[in-house]
C-alpha atoms as a PDB file:
ATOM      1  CA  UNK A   1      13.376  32.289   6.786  1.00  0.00           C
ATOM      2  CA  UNK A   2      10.724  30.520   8.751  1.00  0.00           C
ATOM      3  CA  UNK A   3       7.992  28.998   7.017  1.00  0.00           C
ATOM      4  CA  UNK A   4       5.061  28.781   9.181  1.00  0.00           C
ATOM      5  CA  UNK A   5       1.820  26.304   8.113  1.00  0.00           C
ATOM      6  CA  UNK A   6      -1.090  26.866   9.157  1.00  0.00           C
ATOM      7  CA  UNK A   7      -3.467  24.008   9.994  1.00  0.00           C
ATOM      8  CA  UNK A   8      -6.272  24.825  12.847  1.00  0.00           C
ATOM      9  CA  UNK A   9      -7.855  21.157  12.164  1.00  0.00           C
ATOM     10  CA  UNK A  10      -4.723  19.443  12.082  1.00  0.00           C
ATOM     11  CA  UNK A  11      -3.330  20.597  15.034  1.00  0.00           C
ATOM     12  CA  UNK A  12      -6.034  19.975  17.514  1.00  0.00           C
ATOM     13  CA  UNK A  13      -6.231  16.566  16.413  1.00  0.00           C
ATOM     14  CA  UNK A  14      -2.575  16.585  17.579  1.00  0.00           C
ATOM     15  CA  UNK A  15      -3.929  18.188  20.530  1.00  0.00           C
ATOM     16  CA  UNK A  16      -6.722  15.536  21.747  1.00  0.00           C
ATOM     17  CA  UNK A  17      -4.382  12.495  20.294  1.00  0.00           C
ATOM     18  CA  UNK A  18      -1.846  13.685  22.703  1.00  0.00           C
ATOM     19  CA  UNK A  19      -4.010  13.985  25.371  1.00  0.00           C
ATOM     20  CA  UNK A  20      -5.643  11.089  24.964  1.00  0.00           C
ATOM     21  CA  UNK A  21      -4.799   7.931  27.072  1.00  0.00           C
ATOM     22  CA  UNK A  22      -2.567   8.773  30.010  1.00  0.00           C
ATOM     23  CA  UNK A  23       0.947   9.928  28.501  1.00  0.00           C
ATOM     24  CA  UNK A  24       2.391  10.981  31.709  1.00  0.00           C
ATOM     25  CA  UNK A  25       2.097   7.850  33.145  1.00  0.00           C
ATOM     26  CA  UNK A  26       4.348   6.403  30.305  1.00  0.00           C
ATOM     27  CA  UNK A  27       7.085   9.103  30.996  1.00  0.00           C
ATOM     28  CA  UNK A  28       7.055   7.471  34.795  1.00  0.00           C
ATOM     29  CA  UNK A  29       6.910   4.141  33.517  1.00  0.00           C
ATOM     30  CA  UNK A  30      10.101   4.344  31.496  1.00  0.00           C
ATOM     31  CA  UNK A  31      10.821   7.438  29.886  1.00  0.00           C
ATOM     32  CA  UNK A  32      12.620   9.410  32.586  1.00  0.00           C
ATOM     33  CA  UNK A  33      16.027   8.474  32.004  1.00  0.00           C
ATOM     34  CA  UNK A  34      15.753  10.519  28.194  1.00  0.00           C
ATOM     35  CA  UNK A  35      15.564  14.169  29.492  1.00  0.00           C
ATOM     36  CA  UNK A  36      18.693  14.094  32.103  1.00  0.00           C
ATOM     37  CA  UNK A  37      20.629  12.450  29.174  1.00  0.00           C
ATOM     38  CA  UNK A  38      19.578  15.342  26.686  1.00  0.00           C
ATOM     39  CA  UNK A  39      20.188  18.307  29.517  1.00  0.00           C
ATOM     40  CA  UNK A  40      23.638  17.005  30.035  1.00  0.00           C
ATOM     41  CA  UNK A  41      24.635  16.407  26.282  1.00  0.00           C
ATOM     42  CA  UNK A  42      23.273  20.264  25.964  1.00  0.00           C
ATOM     43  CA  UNK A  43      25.542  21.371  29.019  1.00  0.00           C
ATOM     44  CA  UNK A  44      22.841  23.694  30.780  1.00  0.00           C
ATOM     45  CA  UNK A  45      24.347  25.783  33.638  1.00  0.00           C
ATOM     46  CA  UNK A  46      23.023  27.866  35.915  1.00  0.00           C
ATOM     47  CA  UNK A  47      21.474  31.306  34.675  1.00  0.00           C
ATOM     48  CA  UNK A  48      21.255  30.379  31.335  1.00  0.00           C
ATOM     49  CA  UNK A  49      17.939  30.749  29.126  1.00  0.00           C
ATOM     50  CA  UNK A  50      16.736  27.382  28.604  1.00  0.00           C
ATOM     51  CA  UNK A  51      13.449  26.553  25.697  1.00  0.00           C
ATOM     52  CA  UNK A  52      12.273  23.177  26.001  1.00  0.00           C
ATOM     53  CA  UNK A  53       9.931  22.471  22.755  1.00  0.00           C
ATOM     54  CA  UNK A  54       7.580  19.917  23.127  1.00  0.00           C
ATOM     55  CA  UNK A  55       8.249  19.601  26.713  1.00  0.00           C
ATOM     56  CA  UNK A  56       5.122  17.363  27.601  1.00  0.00           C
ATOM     57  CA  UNK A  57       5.315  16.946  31.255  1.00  0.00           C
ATOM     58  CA  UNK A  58       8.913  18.410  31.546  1.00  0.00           C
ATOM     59  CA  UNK A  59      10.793  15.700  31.286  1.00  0.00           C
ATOM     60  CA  UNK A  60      13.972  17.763  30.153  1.00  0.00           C
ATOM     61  CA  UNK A  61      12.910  21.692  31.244  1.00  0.00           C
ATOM     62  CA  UNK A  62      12.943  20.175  35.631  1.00  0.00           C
ATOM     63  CA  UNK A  63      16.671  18.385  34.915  1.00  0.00           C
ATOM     64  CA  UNK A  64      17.562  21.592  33.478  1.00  0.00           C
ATOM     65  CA  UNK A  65      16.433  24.241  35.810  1.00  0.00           C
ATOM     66  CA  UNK A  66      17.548  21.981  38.545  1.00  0.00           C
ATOM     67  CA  UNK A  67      21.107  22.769  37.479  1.00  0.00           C
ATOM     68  CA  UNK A  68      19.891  26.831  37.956  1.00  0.00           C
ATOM     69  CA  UNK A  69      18.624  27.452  34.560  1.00  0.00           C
ATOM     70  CA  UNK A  70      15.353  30.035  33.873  1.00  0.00           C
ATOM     71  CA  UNK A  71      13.537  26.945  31.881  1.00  0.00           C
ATOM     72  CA  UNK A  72      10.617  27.578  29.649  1.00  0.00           C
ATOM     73  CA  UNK A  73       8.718  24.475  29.193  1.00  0.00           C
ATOM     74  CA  UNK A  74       6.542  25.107  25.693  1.00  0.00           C
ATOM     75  CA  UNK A  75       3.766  22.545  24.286  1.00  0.00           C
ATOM     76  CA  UNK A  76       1.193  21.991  22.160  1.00  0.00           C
ATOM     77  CA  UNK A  77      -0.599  20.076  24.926  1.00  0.00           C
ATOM     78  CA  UNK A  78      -1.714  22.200  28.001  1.00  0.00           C
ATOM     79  CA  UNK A  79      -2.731  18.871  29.020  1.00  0.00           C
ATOM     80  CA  UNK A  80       0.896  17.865  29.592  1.00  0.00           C
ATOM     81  CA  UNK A  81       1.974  20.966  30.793  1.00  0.00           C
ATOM     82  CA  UNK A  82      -0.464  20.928  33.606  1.00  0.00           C
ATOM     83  CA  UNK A  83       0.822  17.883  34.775  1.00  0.00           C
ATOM     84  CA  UNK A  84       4.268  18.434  34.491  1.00  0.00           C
ATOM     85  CA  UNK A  85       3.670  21.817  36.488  1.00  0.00           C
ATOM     86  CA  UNK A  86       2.322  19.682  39.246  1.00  0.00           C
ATOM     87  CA  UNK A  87       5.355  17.535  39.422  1.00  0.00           C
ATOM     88  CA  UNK A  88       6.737  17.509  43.027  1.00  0.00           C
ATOM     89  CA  UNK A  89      10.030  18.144  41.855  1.00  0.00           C
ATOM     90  CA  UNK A  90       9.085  21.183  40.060  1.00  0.00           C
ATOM     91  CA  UNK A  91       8.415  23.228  42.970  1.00  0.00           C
ATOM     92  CA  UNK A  92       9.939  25.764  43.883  1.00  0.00           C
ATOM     93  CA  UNK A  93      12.397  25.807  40.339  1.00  0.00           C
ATOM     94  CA  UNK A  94      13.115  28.793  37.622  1.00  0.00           C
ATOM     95  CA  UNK A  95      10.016  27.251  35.558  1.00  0.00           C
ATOM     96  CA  UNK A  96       7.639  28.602  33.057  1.00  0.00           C
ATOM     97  CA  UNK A  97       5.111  26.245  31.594  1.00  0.00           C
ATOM     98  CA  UNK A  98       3.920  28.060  28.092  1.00  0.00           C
ATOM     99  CA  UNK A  99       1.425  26.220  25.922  1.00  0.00           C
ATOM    100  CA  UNK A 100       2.678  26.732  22.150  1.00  0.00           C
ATOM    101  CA  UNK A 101       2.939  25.174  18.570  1.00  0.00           C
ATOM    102  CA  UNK A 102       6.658  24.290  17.537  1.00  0.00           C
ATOM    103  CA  UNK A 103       6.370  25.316  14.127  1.00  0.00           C
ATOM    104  CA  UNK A 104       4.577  28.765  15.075  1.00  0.00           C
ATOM    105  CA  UNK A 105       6.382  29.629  18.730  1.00  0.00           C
ATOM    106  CA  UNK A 106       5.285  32.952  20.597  1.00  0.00           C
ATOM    107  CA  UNK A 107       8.891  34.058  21.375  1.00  0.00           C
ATOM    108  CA  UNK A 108      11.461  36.503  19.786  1.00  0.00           C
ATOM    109  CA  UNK A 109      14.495  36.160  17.519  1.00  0.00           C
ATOM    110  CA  UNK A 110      17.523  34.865  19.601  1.00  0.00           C
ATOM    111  CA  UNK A 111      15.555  34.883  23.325  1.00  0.00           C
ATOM    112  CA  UNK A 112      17.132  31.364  24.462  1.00  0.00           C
ATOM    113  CA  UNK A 113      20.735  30.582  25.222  1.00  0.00           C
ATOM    114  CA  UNK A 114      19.809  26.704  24.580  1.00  0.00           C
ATOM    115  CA  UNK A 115      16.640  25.362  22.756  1.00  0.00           C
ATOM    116  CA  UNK A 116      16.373  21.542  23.529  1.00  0.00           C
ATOM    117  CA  UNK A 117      13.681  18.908  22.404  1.00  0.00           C
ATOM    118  CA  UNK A 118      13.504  15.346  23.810  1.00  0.00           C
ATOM    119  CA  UNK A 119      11.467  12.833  21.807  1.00  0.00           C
ATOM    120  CA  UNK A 120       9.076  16.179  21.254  1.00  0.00           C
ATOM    121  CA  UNK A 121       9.281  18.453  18.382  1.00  0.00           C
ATOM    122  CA  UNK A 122       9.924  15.066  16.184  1.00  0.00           C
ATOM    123  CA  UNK A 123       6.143  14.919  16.133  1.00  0.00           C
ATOM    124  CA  UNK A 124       5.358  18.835  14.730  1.00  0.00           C
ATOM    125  CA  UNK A 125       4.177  17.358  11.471  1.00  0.00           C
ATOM    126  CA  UNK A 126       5.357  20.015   9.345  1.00  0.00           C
ATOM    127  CA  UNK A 127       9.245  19.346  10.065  1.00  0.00           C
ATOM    128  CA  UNK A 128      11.346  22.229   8.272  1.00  0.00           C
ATOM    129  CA  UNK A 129       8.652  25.080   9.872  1.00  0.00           C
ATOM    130  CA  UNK A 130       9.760  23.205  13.360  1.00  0.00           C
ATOM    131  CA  UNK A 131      13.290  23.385  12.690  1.00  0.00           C
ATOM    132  CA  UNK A 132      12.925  26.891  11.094  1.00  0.00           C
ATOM    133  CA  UNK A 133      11.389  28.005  14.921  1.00  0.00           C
ATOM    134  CA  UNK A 134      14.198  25.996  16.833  1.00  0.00           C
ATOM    135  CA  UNK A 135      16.665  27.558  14.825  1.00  0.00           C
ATOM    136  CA  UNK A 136      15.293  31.803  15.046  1.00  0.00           C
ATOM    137  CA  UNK A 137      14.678  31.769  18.905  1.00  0.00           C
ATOM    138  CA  UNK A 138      18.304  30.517  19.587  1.00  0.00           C
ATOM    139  CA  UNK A 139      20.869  33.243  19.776  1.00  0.00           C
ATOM    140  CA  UNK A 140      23.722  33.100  17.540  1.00  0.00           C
ATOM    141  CA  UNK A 141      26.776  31.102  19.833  1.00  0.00           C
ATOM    142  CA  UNK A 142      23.283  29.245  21.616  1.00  0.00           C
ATOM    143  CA  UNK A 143      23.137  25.647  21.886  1.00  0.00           C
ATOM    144  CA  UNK A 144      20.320  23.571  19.942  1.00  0.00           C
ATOM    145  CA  UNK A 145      19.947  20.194  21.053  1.00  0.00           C
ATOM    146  CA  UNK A 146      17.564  17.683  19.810  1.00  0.00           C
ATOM    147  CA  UNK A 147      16.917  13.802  20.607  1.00  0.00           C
ATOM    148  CA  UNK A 148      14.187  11.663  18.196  1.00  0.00           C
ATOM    149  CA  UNK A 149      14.083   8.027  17.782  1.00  0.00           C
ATOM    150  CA  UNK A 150      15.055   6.697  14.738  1.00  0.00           C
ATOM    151  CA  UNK A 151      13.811   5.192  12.186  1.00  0.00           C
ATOM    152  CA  UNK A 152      15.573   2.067  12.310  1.00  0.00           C
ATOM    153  CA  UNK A 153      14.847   1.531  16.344  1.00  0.00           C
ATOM    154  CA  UNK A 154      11.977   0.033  17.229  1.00  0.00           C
ATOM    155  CA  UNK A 155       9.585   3.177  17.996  1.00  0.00           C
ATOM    156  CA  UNK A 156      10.382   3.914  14.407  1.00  0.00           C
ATOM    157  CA  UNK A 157       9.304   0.560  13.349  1.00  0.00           C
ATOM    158  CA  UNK A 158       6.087   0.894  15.667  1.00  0.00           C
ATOM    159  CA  UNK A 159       5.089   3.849  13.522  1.00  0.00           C
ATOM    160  CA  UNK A 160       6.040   2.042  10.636  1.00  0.00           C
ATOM    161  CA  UNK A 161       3.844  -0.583  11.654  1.00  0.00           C
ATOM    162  CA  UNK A 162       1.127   1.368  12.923  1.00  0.00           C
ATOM    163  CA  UNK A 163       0.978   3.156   9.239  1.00  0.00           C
ATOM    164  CA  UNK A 164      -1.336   0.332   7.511  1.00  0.00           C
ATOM    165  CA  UNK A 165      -3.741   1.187  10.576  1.00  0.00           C
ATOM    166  CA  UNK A 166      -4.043   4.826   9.958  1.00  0.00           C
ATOM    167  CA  UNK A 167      -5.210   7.537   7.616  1.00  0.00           C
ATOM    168  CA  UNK A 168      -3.439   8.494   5.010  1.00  0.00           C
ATOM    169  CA  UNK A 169      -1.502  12.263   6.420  1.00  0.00           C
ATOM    170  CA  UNK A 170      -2.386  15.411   5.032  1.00  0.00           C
ATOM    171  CA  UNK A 171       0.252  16.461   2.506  1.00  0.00           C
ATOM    172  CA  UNK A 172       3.333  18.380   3.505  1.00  0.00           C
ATOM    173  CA  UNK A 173       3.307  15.768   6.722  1.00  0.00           C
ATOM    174  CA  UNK A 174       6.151  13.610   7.314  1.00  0.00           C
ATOM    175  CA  UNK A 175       7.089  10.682   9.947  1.00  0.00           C
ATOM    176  CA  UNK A 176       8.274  11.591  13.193  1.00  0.00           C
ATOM    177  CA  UNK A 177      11.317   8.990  13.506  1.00  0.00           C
ATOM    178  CA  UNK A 178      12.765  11.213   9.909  1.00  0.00           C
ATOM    179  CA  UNK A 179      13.993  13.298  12.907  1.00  0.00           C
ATOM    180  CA  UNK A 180      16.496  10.395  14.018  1.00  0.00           C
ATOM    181  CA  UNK A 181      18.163  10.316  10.834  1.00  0.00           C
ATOM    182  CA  UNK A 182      21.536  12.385  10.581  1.00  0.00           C
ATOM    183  CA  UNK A 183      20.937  13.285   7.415  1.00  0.00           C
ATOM    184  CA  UNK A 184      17.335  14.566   7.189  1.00  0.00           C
ATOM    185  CA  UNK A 185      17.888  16.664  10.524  1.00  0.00           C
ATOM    186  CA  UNK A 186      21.222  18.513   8.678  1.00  0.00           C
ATOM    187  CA  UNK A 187      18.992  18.768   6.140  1.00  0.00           C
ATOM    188  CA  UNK A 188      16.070  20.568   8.143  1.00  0.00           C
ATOM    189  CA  UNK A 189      19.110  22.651  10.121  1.00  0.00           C
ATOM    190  CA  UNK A 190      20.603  23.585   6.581  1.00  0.00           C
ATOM    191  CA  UNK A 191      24.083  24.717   8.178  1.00  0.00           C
ATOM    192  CA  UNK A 192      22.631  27.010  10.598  1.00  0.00           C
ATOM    193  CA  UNK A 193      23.850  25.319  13.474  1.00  0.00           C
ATOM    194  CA  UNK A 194      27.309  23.739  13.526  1.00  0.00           C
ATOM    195  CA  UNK A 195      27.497  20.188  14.707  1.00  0.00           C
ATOM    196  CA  UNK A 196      28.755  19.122  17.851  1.00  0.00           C
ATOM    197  CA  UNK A 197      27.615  15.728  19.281  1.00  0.00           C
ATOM    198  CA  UNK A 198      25.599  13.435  17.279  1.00  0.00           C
ATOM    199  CA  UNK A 199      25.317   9.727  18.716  1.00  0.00           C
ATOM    200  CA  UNK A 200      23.148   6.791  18.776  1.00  0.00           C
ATOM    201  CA  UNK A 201      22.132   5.043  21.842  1.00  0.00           C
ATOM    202  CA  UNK A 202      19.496   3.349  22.975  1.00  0.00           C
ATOM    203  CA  UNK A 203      16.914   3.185  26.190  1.00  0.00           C
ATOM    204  CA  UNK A 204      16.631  -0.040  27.768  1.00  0.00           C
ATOM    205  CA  UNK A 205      13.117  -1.005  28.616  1.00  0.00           C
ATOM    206  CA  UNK A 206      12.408  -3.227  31.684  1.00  0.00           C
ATOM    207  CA  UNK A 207       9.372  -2.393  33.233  1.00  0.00           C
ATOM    208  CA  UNK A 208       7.122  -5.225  31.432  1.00  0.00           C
ATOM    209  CA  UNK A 209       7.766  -8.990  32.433  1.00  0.00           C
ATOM    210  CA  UNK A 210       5.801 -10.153  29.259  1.00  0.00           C
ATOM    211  CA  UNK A 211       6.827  -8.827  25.951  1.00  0.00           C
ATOM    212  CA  UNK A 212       2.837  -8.350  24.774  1.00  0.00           C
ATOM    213  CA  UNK A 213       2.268  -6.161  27.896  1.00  0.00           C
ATOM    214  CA  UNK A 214       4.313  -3.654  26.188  1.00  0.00           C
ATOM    215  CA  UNK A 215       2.135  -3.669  23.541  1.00  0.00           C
ATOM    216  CA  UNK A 216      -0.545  -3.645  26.135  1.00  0.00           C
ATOM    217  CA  UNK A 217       0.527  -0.400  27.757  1.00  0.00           C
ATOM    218  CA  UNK A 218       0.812   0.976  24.405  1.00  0.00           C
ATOM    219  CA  UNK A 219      -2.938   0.517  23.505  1.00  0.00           C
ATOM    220  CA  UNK A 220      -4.307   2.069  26.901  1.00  0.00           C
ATOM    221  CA  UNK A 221      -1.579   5.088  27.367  1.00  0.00           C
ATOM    222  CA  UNK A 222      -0.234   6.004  24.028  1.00  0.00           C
ATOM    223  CA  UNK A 223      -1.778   8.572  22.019  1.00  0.00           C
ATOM    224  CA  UNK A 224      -0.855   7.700  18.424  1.00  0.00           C
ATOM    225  CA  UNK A 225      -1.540   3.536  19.389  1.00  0.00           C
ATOM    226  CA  UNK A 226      -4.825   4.838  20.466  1.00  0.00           C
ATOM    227  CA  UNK A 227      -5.900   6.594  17.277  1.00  0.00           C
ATOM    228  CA  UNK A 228      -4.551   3.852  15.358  1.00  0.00           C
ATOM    229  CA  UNK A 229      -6.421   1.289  17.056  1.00  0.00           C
ATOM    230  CA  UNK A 230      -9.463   4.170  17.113  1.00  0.00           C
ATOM    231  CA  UNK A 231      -9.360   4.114  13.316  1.00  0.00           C
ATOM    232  CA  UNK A 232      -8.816   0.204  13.000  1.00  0.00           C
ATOM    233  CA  UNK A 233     -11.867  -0.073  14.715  1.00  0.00           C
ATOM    234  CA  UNK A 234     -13.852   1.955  13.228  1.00  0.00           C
ATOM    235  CA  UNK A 235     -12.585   0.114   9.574  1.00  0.00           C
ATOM    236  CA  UNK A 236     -13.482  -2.923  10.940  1.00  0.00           C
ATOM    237  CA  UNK A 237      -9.613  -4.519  11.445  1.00  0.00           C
ATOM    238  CA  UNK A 238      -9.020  -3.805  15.229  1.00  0.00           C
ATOM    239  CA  UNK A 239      -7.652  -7.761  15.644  1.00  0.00           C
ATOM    240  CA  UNK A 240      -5.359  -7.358  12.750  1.00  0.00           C
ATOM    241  CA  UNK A 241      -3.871  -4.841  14.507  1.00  0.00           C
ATOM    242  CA  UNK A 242      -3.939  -6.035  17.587  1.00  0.00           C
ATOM    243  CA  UNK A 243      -1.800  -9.241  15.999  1.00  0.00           C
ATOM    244  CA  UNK A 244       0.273  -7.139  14.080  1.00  0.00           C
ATOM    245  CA  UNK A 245       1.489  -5.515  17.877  1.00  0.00           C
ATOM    246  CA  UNK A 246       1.324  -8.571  19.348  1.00  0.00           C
ATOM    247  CA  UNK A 247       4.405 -10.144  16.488  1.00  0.00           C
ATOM    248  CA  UNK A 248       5.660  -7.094  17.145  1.00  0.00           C
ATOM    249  CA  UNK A 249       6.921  -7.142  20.639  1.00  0.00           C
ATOM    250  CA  UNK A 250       7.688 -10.717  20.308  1.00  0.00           C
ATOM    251  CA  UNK A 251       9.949  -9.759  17.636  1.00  0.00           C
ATOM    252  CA  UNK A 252      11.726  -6.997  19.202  1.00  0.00           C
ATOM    253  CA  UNK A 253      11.854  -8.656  23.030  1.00  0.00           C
ATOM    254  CA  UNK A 254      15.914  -8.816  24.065  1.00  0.00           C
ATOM    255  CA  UNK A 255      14.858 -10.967  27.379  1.00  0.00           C
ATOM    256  CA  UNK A 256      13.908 -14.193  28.774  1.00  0.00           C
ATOM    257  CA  UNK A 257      10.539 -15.808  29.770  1.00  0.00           C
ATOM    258  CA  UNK A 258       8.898 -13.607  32.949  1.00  0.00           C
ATOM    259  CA  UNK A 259      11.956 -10.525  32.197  1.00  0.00           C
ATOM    260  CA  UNK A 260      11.122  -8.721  28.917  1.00  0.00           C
ATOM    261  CA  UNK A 261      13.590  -6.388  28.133  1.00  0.00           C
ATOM    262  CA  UNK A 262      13.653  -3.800  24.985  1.00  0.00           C
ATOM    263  CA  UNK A 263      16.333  -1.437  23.294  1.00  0.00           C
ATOM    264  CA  UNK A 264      15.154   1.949  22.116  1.00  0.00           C
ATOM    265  CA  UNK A 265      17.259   3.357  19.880  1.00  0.00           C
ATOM    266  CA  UNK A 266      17.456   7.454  19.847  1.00  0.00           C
ATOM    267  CA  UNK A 267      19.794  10.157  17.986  1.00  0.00           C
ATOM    268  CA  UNK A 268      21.108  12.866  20.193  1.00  0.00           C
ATOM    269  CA  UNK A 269      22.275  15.868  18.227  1.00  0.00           C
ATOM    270  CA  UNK A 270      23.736  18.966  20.044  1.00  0.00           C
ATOM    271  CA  UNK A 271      25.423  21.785  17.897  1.00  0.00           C
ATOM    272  CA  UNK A 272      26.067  25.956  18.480  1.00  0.00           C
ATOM    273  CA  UNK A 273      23.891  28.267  16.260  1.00  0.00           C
ATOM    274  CA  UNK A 274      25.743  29.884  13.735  1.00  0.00           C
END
């Protein structure tokens, strides 16, 4: 049974956070590669209903209604969706751009054949309500396929990191990267879908030749580096954190002097609803 939470304030700070700083230009940067990689684990073909929950700027909904799929591309951000609708390579495809919360979505009981998520519904704060919704509009035989980062890779240490800089959440809120673990997402999924594939891998990062500009783009296009810097500010510790990301990207650079190169790891779980 779903359990929807209701949180008016709470969400629209999700809202503006996500909207903040330029997100789509991160996706270009060197997020692309993720939604292809999810589309094809989920095996969309042609005619098939297709959800895409927290598609952002449709990162996984254009791969998928490339391959002939009627693609519904839901968000919390209209923001996102508004760019992602503008995308050249959206034109002309099977595409509906719908904004909506993940843990409260505007659709009936079994509408999709496959309901995907790519590094999106991970951040619903409320994670069994979000896993409750991806779970009742999948028909039973439909395909649920979810990737997060994990807590162990390095976005999950960023958030980890980022933590000391931020308010304490509201209760009932838990981390994003919990979604990359196998056994918290089996958990939220509570043998309603039987697993398929479930795999680590990583995205290789080389679009920064210094380590620290990471870290840079972070601060100017990232929402949740934003409103932790926001809030470090305002508490008077902005250079801690700025030192704290600084050690960071050092730490977690895989390249040489001038050719900074980063591995993000990522779980990819696909399974059939029972």
């Amino acid at each position: 049974m779903t359990i929807q939470v209701t949180d008016p304030e709470l969400k629209a700070r999700h809202r503006a956070m996500w909207a903040s700083g330029d997100y789509p230009h991160m996706v270009e940067t060197f997020l692309l590669p993720l939604g292809p990689r999810l589309v094809e684990a989920c095996g969309v073909t042609a005619g098939q209903r297709v959800l895409d929950v927290g598609a952002g700027t449709g990162n996984s909904s254009i791969p998928a209604a490339q391959r002939g799929a009627a693609v519904t591309a839901s968000d919390l951000t209209p923001e996102l969706l508004d760019v992602g609708a503008r995308r050249p390579e959206a034109a002309g495809l099977d595409l509906t751009w719908v904004p909506a919360d993940a843990e409260d979505l505007p659709f009936a009981d079994g509408e999709f054949d496959v309901v995907m998520s790519s590094i999106g519904v991970m951040f619903a704060p409320h994670h069994q309500a979000a896993a409750d919704e991806l779970v009742r509009v999948c028909r039973p035989g439909g395909t649920i396929g979810v990737l997060s980062w994990t807590p162990e890779g390095m976005i999950g240490a960023l958030f980890a990191m980022m933590k000391a800089f931020l308010p304490p959440p509201p209760p009932g809120v838990s981390p994003p990267p919990l979604w990359g673990s196998e056994e918290h997402l089996a958990g939220l999924l509570g043998g309603r879908v039987q697993p398929g594939t479930s795999r680590r891998s990583t995205l290789e990062v080389t679009a920064f030749p210094r380590a620290r500009d990471f870290g840079g783009h972070f601060k100017a296009h990232y929402g949740p580096t934003i409103a932790a810097r926001a809030n470090a500010d305002r508490n008077g510790v902005a250079a801690d954190l700025d030192a704290a990301l600084d050690e960071f990207c050092d730490r977690w650079d895989l390249g040489a002097p001038g050719a900074a190169r980063f591995e993000m790891e990522y779980l990819l779980s696909v399974g059939t609803r029972v």
